[in-house]
N, C-alpha and C. Protein backbone atom coordinates (compact mmCIF):
# COMPACT_ATOMS: atom_id res chain seq x y z
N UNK A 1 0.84 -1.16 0.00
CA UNK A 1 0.00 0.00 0.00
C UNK A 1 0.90 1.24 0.00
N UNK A 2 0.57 2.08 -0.97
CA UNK A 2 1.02 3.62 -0.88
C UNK A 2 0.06 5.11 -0.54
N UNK A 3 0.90 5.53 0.22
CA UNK A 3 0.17 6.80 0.69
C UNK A 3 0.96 8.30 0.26
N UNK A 4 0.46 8.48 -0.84
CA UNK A 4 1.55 9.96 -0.85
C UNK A 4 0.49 11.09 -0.08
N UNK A 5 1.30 12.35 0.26
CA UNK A 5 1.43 13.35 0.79
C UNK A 5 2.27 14.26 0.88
N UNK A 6 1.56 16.07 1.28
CA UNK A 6 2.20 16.75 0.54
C UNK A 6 3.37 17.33 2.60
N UNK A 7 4.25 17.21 2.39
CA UNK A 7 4.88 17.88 3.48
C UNK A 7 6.35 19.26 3.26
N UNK A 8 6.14 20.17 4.00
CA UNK A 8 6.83 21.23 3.68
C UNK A 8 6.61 21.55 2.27
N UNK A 9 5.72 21.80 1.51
CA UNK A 9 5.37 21.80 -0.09
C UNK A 9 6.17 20.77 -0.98
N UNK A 10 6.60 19.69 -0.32
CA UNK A 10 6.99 18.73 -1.52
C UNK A 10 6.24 17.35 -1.16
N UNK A 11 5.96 16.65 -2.74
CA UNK A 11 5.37 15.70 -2.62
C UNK A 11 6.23 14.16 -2.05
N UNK A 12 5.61 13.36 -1.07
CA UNK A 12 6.62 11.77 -0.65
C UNK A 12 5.60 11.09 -0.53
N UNK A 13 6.28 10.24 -0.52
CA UNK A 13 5.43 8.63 -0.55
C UNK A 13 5.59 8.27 0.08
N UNK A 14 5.20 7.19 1.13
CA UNK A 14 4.89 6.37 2.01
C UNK A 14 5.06 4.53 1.28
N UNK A 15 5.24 3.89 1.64
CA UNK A 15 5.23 2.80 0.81
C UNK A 15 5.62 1.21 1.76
N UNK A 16 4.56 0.68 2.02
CA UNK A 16 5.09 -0.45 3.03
C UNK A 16 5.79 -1.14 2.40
N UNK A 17 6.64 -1.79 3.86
CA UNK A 17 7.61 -3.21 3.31
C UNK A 17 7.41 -4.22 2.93
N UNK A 18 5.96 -4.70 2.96
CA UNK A 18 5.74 -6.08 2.04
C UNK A 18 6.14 -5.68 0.29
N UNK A 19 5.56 -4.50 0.15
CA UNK A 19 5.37 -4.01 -1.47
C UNK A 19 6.65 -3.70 -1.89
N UNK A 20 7.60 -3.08 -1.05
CA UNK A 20 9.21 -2.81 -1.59
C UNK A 20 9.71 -4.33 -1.65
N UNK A 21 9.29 -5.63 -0.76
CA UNK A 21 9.98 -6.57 -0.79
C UNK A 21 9.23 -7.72 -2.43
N UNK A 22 8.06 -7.17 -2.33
CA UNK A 22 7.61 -7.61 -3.56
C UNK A 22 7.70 -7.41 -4.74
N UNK A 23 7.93 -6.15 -4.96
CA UNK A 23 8.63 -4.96 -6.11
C UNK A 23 10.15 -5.89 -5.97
N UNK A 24 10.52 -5.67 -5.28
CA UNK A 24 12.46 -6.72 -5.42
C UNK A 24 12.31 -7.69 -5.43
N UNK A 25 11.70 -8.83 -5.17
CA UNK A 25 11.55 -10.55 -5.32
C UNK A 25 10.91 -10.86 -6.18
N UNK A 26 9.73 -9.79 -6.52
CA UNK A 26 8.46 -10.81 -7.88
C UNK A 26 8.68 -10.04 -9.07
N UNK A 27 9.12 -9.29 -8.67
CA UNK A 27 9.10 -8.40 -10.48
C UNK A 27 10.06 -8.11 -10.97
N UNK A 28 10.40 -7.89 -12.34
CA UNK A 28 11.47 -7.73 -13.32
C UNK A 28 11.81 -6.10 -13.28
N UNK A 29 11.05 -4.93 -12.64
CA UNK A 29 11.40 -4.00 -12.74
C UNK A 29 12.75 -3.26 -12.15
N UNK A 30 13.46 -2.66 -13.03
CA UNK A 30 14.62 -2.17 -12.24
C UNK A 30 14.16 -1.22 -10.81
N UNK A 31 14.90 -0.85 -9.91
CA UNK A 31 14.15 -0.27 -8.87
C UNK A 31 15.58 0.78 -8.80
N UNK A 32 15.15 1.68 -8.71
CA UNK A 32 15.84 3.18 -8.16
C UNK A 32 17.27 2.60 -6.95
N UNK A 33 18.29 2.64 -7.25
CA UNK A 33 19.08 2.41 -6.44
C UNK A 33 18.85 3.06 -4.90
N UNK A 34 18.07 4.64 -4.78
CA UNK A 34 18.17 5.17 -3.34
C UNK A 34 17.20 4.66 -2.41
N UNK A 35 16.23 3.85 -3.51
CA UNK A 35 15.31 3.10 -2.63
C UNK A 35 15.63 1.85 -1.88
N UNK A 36 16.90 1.21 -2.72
CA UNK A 36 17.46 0.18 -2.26
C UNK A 36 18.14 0.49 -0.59
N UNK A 37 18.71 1.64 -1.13
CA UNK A 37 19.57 1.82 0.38
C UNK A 37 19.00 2.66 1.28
N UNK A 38 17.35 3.29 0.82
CA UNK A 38 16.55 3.52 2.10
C UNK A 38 16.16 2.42 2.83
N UNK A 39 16.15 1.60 2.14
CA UNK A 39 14.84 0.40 2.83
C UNK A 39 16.47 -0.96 3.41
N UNK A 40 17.71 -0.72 2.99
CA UNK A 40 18.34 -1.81 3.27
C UNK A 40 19.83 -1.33 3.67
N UNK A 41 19.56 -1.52 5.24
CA UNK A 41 20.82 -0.62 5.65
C UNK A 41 21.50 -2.29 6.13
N UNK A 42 22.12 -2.21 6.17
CA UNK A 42 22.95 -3.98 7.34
C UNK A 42 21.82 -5.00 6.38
N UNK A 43 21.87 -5.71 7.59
CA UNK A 43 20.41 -7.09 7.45
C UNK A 43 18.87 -6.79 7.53
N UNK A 44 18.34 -6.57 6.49
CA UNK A 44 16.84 -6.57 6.75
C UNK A 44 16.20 -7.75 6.50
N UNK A 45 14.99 -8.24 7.73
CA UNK A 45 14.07 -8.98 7.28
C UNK A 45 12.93 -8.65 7.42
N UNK A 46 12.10 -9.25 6.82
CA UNK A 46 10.76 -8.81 6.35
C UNK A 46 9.98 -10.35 7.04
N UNK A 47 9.15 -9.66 7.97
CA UNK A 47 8.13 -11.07 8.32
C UNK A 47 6.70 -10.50 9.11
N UNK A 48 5.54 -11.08 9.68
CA UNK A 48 4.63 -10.45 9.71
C UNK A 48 5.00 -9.08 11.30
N UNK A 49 5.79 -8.93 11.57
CA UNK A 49 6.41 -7.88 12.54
C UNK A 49 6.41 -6.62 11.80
N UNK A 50 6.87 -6.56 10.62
CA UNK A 50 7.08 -5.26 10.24
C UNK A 50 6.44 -5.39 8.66
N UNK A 51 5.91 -6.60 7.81
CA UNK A 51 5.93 -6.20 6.62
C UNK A 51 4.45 -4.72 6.56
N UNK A 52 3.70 -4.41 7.41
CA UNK A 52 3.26 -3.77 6.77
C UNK A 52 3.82 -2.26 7.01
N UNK A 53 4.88 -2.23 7.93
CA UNK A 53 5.57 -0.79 8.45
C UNK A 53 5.34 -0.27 6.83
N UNK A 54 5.70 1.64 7.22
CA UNK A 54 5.92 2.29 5.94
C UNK A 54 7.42 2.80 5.99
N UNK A 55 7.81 3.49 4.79
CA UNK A 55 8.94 3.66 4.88
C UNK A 55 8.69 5.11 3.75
N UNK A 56 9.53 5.78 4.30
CA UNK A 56 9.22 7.37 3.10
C UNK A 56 10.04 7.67 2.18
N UNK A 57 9.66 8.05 1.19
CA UNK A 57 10.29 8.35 0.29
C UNK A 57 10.10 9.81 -0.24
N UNK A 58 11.06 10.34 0.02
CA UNK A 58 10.97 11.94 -0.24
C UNK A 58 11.50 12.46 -1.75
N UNK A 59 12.74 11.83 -2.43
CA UNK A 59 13.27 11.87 -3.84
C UNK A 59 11.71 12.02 -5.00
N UNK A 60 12.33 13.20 -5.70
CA UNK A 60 10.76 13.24 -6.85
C UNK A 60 10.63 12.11 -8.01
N UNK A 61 12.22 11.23 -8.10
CA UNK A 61 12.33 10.18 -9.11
C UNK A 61 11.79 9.31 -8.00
N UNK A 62 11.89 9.31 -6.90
CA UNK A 62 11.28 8.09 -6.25
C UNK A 62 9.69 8.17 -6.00
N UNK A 63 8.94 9.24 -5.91
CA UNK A 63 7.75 9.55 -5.71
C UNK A 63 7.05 9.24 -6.98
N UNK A 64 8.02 9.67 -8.15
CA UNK A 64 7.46 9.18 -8.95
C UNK A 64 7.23 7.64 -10.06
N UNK A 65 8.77 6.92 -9.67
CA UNK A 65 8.58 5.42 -9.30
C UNK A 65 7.89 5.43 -8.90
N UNK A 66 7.30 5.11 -7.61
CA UNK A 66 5.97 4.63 -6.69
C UNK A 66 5.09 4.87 -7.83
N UNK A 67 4.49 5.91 -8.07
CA UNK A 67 3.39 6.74 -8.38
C UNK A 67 2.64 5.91 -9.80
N UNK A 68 3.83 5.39 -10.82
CA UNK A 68 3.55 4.85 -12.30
C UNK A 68 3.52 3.19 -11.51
N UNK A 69 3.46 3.21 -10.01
CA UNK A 69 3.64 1.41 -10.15
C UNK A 69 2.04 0.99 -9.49
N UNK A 70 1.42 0.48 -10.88
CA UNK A 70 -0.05 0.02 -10.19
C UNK A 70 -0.48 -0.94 -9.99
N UNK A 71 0.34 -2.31 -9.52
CA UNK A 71 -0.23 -3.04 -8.37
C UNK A 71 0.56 -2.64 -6.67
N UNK A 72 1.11 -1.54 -6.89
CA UNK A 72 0.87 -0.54 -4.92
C UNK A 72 -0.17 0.16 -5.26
N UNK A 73 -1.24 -0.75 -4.04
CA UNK A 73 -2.26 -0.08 -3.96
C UNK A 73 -2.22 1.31 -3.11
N UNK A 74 -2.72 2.36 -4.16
CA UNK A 74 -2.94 3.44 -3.62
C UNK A 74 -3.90 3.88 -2.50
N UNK A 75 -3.77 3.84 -1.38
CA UNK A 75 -4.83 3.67 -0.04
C UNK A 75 -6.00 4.71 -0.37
N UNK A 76 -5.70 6.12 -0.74
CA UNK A 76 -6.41 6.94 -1.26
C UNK A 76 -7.77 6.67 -1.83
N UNK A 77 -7.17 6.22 -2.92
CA UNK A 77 -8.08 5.49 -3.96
C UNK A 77 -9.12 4.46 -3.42
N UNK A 78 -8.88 3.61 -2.11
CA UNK A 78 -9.92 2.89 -2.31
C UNK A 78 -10.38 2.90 -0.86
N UNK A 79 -9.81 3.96 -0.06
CA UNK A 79 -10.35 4.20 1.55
C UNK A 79 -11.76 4.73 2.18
N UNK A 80 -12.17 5.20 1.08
CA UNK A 80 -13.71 5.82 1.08
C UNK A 80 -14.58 5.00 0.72
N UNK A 81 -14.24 3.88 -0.05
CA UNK A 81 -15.74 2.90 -0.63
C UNK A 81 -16.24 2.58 0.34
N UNK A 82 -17.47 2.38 -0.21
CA UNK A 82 -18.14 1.39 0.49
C UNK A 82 -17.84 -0.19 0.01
N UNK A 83 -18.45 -1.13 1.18
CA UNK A 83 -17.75 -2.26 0.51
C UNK A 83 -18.26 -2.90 -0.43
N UNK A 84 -19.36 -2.28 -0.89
CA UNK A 84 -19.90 -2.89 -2.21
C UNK A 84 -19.13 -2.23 -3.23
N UNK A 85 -18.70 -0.89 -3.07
CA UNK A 85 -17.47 -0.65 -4.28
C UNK A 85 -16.27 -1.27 -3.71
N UNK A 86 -15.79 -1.61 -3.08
CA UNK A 86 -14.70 -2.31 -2.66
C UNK A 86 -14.72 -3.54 -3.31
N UNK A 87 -16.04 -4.63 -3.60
CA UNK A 87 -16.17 -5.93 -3.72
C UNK A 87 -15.87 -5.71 -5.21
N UNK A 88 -17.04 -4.73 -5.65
CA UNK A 88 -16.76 -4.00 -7.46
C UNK A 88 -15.29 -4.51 -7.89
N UNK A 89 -14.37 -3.79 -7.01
CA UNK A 89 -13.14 -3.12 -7.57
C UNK A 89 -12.24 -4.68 -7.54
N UNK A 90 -12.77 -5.32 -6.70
CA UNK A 90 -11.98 -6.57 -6.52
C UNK A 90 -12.41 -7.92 -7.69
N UNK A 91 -13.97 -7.46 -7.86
CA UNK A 91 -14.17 -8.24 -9.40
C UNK A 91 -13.71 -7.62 -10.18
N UNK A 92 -13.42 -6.61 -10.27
CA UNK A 92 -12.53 -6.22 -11.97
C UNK A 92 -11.91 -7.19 -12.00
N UNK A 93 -10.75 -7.03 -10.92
CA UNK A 93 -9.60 -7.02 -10.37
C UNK A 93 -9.14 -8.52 -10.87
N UNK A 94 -10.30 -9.52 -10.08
CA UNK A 94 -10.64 -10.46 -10.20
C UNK A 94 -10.99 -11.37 -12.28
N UNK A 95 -11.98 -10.43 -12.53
CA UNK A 95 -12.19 -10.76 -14.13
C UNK A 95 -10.86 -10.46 -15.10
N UNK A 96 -10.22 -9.53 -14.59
CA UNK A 96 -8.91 -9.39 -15.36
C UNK A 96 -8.07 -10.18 -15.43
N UNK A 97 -7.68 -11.08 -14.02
CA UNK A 97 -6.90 -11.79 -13.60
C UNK A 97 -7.32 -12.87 -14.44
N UNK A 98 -8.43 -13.33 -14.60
CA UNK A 98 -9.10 -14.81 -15.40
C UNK A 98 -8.63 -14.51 -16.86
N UNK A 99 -8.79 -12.98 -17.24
CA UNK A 99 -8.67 -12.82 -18.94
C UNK A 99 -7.04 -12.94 -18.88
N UNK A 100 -6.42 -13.12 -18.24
CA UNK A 100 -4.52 -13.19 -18.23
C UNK A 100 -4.45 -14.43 -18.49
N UNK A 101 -4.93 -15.09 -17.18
CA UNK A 101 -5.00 -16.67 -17.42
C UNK A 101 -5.42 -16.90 -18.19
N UNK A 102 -6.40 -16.83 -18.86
CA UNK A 102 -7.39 -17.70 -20.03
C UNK A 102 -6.12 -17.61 -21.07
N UNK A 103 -5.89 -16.18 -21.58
CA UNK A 103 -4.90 -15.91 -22.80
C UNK A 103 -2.92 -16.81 -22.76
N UNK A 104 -2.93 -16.47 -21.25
CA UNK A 104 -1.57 -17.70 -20.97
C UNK A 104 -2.00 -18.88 -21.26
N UNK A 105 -2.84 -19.66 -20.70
CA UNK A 105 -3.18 -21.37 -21.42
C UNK A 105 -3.68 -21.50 -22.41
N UNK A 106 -4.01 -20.32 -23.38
CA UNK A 106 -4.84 -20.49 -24.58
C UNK A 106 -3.14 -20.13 -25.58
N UNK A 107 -2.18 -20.06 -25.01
CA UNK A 107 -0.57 -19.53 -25.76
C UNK A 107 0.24 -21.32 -25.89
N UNK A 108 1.01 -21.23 -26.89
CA UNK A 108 1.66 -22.35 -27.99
C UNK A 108 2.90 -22.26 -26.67
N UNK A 109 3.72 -22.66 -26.24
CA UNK A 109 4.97 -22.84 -25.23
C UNK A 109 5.89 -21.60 -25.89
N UNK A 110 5.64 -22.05 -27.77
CA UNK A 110 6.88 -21.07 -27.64
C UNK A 110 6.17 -19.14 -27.40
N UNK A 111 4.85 -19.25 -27.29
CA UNK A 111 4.65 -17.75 -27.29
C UNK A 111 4.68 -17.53 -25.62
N UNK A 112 4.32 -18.13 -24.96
CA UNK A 112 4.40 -18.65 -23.37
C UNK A 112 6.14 -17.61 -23.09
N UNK A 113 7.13 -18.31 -23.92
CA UNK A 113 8.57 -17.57 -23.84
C UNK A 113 8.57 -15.95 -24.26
N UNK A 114 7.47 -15.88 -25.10
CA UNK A 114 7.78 -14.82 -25.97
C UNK A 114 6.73 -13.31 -25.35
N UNK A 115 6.19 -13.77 -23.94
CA UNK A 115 5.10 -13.11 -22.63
C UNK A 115 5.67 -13.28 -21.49
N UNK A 116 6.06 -13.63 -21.31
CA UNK A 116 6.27 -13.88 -19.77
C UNK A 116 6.06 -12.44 -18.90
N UNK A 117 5.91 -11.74 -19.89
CA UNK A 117 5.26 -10.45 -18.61
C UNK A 117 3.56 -10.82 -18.21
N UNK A 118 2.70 -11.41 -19.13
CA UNK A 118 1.65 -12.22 -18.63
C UNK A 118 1.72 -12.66 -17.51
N UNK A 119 2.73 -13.34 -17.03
CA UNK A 119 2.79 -14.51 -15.94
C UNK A 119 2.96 -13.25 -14.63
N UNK A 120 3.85 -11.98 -15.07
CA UNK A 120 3.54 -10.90 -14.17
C UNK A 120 2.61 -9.96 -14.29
N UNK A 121 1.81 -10.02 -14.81
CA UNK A 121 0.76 -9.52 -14.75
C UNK A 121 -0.57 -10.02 -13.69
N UNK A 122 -0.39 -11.31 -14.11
CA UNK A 122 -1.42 -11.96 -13.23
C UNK A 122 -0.87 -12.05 -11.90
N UNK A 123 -0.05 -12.39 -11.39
CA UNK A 123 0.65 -12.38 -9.91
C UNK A 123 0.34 -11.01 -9.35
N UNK A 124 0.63 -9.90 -10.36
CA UNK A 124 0.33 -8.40 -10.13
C UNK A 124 -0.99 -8.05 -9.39
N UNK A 125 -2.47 -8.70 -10.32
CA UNK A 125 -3.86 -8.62 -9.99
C UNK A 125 -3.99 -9.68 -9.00
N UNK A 126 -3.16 -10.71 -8.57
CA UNK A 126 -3.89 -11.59 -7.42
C UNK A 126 -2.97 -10.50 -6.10
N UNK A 127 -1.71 -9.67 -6.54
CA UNK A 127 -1.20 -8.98 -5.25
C UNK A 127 -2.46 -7.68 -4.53
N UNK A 128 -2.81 -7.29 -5.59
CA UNK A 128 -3.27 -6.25 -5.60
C UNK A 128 -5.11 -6.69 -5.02
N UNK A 129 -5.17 -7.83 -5.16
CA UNK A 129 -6.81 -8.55 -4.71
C UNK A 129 -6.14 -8.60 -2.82
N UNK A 130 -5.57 -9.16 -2.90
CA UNK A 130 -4.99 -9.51 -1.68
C UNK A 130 -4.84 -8.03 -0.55
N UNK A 131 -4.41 -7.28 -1.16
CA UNK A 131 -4.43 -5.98 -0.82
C UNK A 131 -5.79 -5.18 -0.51
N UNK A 132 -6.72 -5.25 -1.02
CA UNK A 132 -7.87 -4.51 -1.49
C UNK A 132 -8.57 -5.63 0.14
N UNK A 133 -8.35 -7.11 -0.32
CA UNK A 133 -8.61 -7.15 1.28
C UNK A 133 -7.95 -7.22 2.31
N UNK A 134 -6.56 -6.42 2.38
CA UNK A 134 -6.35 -5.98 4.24
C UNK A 134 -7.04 -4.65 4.14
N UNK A 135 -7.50 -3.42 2.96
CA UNK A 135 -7.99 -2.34 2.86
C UNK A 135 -9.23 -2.92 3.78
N UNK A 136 -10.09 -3.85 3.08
CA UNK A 136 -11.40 -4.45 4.03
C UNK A 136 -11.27 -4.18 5.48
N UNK A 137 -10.19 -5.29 5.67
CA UNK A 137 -9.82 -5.79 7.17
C UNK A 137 -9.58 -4.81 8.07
N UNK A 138 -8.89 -3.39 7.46
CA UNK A 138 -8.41 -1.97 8.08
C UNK A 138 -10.04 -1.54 8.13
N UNK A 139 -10.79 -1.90 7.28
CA UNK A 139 -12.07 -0.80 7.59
C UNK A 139 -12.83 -1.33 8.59
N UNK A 140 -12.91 -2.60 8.63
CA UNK A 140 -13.66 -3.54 9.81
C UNK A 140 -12.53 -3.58 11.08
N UNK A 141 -11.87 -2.76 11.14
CA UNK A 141 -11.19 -3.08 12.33
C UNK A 141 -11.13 -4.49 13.00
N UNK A 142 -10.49 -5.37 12.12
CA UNK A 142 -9.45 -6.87 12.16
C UNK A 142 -8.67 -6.44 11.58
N UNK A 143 -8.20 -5.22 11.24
CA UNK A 143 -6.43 -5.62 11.25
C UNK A 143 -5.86 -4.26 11.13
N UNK A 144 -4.83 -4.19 12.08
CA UNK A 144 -4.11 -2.84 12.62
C UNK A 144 -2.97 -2.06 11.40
N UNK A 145 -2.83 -1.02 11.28
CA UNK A 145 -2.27 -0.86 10.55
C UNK A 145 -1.20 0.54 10.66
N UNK A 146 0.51 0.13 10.50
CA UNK A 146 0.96 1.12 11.37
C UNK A 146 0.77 3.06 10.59
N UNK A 147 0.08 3.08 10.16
CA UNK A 147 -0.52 4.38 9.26
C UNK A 147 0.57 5.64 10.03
N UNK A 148 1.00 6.24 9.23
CA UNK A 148 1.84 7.55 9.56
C UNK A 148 0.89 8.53 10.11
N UNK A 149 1.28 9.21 11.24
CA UNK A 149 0.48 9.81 11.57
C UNK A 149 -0.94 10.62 10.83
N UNK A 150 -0.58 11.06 10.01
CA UNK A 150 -1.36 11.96 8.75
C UNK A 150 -2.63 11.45 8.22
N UNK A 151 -2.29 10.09 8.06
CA UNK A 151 -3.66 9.13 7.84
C UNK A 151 -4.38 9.31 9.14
């Protein structure tokens, strides 16, 4: 989950540690070197203790990384629904994910080689389903969330 905000007139991001550790383990995208060495000073681990901590990002190349990456769910965006638009947003979410799959097993092996951003795509929409419900879980108060003060 990402939370930008505006402080001393410049724009930062907020960005938990499950999503920086998922952005570096599941995806092919290069990642901003200063983000590397915000988030990884010595030994970091990531386990349910801290993955949902946030971590800030004040750099405008880094605000704006975050900003173009859309499976971090933007908290903004979906903190006001109700949960019938919440459920909405998770069948898109959901029907999209099936039209990835359908088109990956409906692919010859060698076009299978010739996509493989497919295969991240769909991992992308089941991260981002997964997300949409701890958004739930935060609104029903089952599940705590360490929110920067501002939220």
């Amino acid at each position: 989950m990402k939370l930008f905000h505006t402080e001393n007139g410049k724009e930062v991001v907020y960005v938990q540690m499950q999503d920086i550790m998922h952005l570096i383990n599941q995806s092919d995208l290069p990642v901003p070197v200063s983000i590397y060495t915000k988030v990884f000073t010595g030994v970091t681990i990531v386990n349910d203790s801290n993955r949902f901590d946030f971590v800030r990002f004040d750099e405008e190349h880094e605000v704006s990384f975050f900003r173009d990456l859309e499976f971090v769910i933007d908290y903004a965006k979906y903190k006001d629904l109700t949960d019938e638009q919440l459920e909405e947003e998770g069948q898109k979410l959901a029907v999209k994910a099936n039209e990835v799959a359908k088109k990956w097993n409906n692919m010859s092996g060698e076009e299978r080689e010739q996509n493989t951003n497919l295969l991240q795509e769909h991992e992308n929409l089941g991260y981002m389903l997964n997300f949409l419900n701890e958004i739930y879980a935060v609104k029903h108060h089952k599940r705590e969330m360490p929110f920067p003060e501002f939220v």
